[in-house]
Every structure is written in C-alpha cells, then in structure tokens.
PDB file of N, CA and C in Angstrom:
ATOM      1  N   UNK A   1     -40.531 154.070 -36.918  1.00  0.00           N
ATOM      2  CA  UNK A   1     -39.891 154.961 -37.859  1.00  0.00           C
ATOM      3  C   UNK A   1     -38.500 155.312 -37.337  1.00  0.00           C
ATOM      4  N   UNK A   2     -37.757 155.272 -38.009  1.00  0.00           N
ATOM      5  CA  UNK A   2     -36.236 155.404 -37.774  1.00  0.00           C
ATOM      6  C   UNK A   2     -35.802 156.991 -37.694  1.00  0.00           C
ATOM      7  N   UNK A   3     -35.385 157.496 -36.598  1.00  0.00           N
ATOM      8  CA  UNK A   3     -34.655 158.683 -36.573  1.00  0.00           C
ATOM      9  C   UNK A   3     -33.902 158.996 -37.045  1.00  0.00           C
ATOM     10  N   UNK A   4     -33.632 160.164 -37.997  1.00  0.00           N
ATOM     11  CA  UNK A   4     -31.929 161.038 -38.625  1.00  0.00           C
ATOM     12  C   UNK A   4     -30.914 160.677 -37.545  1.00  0.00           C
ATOM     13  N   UNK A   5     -30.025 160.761 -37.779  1.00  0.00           N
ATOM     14  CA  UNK A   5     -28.846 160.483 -37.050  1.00  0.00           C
ATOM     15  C   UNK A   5     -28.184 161.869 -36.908  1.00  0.00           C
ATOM     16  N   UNK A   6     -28.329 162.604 -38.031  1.00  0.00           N
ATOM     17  CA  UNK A   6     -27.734 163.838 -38.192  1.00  0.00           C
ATOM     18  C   UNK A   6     -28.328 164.948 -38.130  1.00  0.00           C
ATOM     19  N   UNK A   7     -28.247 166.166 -37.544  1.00  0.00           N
ATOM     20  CA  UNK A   7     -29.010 167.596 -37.557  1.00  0.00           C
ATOM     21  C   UNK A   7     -29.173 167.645 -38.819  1.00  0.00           C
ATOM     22  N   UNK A   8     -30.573 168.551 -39.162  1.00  0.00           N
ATOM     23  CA  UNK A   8     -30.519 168.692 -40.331  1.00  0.00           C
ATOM     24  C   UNK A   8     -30.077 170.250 -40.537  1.00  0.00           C
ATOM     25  N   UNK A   9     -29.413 170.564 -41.963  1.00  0.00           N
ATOM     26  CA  UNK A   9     -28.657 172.011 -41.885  1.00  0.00           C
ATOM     27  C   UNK A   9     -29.470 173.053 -42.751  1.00  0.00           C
ATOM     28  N   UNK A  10     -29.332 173.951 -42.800  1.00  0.00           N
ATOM     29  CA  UNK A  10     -29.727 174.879 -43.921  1.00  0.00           C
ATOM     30  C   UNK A  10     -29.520 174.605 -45.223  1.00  0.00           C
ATOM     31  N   UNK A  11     -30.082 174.908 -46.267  1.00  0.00           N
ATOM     32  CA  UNK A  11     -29.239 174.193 -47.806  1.00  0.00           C
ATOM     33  C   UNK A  11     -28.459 174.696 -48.204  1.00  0.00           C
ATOM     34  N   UNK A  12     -27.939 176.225 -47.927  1.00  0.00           N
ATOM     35  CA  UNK A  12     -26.816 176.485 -47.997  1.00  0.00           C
ATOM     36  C   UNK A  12     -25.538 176.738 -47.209  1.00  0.00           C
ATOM     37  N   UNK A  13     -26.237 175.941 -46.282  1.00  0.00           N
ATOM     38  CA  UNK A  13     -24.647 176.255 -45.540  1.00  0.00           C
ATOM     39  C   UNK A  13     -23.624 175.502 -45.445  1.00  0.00           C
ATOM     40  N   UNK A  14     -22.345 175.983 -45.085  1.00  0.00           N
ATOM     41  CA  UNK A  14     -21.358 175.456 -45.610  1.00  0.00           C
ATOM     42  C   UNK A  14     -21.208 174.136 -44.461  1.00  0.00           C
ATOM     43  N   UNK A  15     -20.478 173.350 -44.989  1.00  0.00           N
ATOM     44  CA  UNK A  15     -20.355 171.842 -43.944  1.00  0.00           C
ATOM     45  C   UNK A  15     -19.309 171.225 -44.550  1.00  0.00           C
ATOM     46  N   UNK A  16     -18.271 172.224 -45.083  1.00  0.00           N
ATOM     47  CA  UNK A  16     -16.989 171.348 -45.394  1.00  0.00           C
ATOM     48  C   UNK A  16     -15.813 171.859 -44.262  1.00  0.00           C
ATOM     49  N   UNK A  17     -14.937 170.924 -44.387  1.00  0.00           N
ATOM     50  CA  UNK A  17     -13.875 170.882 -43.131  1.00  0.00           C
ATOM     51  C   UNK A  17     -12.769 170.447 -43.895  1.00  0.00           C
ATOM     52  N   UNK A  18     -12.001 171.583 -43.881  1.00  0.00           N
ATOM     53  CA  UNK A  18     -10.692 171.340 -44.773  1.00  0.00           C
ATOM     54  C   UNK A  18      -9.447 172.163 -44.692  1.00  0.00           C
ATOM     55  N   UNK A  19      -8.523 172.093 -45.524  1.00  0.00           N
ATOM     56  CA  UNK A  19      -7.384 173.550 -45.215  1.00  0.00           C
ATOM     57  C   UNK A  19      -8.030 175.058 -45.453  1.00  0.00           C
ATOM     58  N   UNK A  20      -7.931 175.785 -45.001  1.00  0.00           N
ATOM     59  CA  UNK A  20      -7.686 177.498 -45.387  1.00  0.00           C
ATOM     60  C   UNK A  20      -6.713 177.299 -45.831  1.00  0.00           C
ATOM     61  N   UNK A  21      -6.252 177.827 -47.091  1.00  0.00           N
ATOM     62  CA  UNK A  21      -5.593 178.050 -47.898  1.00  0.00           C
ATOM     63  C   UNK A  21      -5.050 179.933 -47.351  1.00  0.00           C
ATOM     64  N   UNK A  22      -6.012 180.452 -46.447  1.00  0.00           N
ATOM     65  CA  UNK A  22      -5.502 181.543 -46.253  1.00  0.00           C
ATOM     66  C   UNK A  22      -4.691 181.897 -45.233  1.00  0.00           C
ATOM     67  N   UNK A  23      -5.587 181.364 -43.872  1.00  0.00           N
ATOM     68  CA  UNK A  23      -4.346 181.561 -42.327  1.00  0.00           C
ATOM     69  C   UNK A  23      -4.137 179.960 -41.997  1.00  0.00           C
ATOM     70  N   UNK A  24      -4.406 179.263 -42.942  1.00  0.00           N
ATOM     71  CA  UNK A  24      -3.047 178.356 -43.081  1.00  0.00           C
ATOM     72  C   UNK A  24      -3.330 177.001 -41.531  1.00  0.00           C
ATOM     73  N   UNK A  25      -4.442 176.817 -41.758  1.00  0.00           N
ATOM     74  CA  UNK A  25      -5.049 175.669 -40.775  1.00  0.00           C
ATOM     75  C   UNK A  25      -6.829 175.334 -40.925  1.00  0.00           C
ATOM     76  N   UNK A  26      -6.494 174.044 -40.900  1.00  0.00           N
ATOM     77  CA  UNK A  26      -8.005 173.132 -40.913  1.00  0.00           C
ATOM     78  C   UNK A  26      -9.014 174.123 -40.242  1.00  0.00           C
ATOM     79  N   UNK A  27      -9.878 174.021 -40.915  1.00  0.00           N
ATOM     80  CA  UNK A  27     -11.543 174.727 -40.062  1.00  0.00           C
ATOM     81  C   UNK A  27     -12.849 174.210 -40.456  1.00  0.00           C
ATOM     82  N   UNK A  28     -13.797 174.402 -40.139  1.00  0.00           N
ATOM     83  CA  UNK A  28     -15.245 174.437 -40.226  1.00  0.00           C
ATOM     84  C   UNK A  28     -15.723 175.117 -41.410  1.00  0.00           C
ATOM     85  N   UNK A  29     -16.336 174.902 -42.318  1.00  0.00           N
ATOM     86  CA  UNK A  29     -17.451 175.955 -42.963  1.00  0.00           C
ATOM     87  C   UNK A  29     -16.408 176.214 -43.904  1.00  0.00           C
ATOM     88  N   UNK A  30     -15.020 175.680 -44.739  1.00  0.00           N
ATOM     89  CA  UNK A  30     -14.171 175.878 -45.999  1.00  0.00           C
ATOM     90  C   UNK A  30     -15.207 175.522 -46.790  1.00  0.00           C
ATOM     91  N   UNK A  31     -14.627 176.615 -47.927  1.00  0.00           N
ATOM     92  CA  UNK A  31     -15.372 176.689 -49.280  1.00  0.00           C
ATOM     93  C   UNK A  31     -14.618 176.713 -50.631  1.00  0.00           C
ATOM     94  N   UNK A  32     -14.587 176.302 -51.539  1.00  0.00           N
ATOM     95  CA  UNK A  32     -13.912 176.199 -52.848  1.00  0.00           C
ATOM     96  C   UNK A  32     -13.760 177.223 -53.748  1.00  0.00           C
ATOM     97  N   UNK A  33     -12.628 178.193 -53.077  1.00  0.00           N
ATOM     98  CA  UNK A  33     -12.973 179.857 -54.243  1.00  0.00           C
ATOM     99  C   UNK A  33     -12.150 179.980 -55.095  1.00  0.00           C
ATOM    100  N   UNK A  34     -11.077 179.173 -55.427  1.00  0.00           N
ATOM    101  CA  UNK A  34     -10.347 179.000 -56.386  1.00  0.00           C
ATOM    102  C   UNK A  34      -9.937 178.292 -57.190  1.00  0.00           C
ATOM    103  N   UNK A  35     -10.465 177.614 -58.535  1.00  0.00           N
ATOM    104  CA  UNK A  35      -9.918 176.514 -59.139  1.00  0.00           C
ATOM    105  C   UNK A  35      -8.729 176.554 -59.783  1.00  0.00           C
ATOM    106  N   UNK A  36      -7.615 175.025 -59.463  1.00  0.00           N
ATOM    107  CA  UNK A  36      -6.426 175.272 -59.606  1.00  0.00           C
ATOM    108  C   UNK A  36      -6.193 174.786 -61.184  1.00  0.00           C
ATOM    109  N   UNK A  37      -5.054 175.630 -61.671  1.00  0.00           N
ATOM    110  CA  UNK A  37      -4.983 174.951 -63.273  1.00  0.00           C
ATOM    111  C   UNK A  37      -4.018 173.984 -63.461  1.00  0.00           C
ATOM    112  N   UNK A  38      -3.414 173.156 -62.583  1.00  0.00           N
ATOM    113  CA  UNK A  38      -2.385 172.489 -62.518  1.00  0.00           C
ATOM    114  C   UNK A  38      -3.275 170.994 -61.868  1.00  0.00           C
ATOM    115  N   UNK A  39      -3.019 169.875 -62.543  1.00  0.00           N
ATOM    116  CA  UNK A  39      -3.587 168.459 -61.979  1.00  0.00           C
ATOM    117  C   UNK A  39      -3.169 168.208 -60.852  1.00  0.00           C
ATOM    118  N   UNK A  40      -3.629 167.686 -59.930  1.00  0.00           N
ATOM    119  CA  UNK A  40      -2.740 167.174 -58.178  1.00  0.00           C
ATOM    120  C   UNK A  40      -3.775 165.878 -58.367  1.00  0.00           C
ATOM    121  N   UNK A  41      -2.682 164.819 -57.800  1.00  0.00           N
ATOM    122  CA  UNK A  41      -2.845 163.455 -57.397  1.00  0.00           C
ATOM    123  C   UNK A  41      -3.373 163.398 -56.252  1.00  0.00           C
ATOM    124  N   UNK A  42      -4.325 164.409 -55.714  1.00  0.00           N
ATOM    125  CA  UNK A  42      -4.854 164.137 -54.377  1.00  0.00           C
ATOM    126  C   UNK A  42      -6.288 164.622 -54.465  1.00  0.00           C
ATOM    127  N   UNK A  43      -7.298 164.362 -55.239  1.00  0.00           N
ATOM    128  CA  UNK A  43      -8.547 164.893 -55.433  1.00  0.00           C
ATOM    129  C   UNK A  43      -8.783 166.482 -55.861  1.00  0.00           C
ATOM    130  N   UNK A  44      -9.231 166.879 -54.719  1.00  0.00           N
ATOM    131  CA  UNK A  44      -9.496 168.357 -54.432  1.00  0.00           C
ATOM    132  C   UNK A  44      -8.307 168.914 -55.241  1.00  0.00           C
ATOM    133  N   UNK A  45      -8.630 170.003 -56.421  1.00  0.00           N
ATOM    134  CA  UNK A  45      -7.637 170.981 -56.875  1.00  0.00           C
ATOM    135  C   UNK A  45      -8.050 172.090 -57.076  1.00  0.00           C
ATOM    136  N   UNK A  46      -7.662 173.178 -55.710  1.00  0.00           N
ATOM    137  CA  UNK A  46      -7.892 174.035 -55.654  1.00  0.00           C
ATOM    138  C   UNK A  46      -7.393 175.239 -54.455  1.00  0.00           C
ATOM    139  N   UNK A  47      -8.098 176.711 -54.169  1.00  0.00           N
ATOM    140  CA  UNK A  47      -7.872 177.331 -52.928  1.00  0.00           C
ATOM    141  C   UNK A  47      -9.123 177.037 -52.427  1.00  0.00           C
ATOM    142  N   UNK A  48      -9.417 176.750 -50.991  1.00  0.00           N
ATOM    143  CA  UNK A  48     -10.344 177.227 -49.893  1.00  0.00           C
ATOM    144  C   UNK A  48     -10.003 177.572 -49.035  1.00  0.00           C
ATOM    145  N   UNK A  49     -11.126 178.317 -48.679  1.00  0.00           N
ATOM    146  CA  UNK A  49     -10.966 179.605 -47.613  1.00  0.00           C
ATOM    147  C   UNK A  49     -12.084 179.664 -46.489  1.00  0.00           C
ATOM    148  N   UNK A  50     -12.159 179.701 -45.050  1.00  0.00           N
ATOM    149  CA  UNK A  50     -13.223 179.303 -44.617  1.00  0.00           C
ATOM    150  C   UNK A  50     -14.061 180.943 -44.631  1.00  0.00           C
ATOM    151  N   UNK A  51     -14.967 180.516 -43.826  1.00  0.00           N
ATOM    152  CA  UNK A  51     -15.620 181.908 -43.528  1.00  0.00           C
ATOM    153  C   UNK A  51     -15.280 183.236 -43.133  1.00  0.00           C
ATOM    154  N   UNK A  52     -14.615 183.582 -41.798  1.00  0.00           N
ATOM    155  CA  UNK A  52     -14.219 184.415 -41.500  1.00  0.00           C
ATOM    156  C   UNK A  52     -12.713 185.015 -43.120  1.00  0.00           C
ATOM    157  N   UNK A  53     -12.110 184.101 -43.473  1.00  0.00           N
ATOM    158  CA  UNK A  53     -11.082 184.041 -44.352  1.00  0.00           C
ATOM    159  C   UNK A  53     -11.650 185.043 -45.875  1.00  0.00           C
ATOM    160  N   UNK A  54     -12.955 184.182 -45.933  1.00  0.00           N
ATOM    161  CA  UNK A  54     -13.586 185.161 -47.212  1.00  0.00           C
ATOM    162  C   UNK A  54     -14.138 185.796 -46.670  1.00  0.00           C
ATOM    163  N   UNK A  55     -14.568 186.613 -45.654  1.00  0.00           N
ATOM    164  CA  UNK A  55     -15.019 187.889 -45.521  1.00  0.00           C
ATOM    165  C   UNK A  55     -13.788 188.834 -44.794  1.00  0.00           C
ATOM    166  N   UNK A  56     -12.866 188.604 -44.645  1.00  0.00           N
ATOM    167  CA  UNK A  56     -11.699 189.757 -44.497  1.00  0.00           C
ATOM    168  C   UNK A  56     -11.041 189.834 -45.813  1.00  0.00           C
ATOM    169  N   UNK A  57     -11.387 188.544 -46.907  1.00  0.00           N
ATOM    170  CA  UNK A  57     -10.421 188.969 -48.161  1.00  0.00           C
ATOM    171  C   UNK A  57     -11.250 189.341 -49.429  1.00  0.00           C
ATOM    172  N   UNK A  58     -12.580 189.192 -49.151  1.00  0.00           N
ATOM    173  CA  UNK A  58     -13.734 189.415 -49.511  1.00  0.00           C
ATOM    174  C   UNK A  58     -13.355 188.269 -50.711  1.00  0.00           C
ATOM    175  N   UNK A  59     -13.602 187.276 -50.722  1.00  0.00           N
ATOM    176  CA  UNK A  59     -13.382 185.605 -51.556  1.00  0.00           C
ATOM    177  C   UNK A  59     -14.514 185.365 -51.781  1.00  0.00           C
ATOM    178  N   UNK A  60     -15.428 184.782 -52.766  1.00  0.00           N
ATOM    179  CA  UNK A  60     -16.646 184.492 -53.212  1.00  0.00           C
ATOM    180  C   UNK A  60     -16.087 182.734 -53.309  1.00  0.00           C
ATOM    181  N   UNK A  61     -16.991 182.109 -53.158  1.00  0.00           N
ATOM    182  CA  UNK A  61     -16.962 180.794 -53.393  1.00  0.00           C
ATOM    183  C   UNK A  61     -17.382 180.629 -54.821  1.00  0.00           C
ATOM    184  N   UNK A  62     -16.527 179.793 -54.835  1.00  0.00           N
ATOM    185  CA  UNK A  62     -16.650 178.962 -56.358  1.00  0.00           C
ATOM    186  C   UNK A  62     -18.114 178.850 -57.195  1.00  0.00           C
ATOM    187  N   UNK A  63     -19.178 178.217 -56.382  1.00  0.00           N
ATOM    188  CA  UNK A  63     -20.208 177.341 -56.502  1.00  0.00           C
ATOM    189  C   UNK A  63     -21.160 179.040 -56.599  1.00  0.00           C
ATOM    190  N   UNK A  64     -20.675 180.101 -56.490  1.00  0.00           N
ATOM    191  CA  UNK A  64     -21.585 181.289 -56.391  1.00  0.00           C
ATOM    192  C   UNK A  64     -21.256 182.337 -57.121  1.00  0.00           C
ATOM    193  N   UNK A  65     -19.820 181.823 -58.013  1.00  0.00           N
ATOM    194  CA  UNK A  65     -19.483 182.999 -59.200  1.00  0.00           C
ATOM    195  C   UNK A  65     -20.120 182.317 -60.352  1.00  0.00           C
ATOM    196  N   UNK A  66     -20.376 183.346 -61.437  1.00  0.00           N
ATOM    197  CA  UNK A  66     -20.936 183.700 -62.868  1.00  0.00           C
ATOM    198  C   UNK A  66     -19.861 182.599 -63.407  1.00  0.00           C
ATOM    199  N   UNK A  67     -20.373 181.799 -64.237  1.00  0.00           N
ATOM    200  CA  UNK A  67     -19.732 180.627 -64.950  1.00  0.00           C
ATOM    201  C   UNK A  67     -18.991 180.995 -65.822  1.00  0.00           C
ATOM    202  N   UNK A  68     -17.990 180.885 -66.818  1.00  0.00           N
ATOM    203  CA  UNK A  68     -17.031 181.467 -67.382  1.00  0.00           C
ATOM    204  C   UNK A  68     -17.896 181.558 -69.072  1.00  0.00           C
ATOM    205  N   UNK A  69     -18.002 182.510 -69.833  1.00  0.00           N
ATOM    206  CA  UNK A  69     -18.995 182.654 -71.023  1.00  0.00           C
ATOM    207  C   UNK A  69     -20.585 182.909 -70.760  1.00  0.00           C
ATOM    208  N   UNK A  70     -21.300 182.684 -69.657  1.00  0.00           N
ATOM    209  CA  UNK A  70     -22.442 182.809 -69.463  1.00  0.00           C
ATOM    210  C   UNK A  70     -22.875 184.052 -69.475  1.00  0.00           C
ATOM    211  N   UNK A  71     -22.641 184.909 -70.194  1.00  0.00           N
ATOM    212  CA  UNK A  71     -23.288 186.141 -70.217  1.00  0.00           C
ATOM    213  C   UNK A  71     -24.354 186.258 -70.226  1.00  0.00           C
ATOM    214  N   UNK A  72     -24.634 187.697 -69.493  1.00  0.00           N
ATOM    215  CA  UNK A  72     -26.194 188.230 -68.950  1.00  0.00           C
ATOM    216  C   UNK A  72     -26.831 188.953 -69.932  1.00  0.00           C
ATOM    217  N   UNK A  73     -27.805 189.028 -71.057  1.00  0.00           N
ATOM    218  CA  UNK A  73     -28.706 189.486 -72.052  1.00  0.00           C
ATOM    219  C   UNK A  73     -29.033 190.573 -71.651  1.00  0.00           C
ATOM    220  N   UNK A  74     -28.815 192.135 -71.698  1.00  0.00           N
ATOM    221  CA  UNK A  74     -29.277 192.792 -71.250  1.00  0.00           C
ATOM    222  C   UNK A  74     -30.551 193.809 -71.163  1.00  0.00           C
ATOM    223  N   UNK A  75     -30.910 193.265 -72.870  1.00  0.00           N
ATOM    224  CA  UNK A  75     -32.024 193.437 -73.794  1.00  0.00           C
ATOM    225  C   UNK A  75     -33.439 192.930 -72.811  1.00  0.00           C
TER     226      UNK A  75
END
C-alpha cells in the first residue's frame, strides 16, 4: 500500500501561500477576502490577507461571507 506523501490537514485550514495584500509580503495561510471588480490577466482577482492580517483588521474570508441576495427567512 502506497503512503501519502503529504500531511494530512484539517478541512478548514488555510494552505494558501500568496501576497498579503495588507503588510505587503508573501505568507502562509492567505485567504481571499476581497473580490476585485476590475479583470487582471493574471488569474487570481482579488485582496488576500493572511491570518494574523485578518485578525488585526478583522477581514472575513471570502469563502465564509453571506452570498450576495441570499437572504435569511426569519419566519
């Protein structure tokens, strides 16, 4: 039987590695909290922010805000 190669992680934790968009250098654990409204020729269009970044600016990730029209029934 063939071994993982890779640790396995929590299902939500973060495992992207990309710019902070906030203090402005590559890190560990970036997350997607802002979608951009302008097209870019380079994939990714958007702000991320890593961890420490959204909890001093208090930033919610993308993938964990209320969808835009999805209102909550309160009935």
């Amino acid at each position: 039987m063939a071994e993982p190669t890779q640790p396995a992680t929590a299902a939500n934790s973060p495992t992207g590695y990309a710019w902070c968009s906030w203090h402005k250098d590559f890190s560990d654990g970036t997350r997607l909290v802002q979608l951009a409204d302008q097209g870019s020729a380079f994939g990714a269009r958007g702000l991320f922010a890593c961890e420490p970044c959204r909890e001093a600016h208090r930033l919610v990730p993308v993938a964990a805000q209320p969808m835009p029209g999805a209102e909550v029934d309160a009935t």
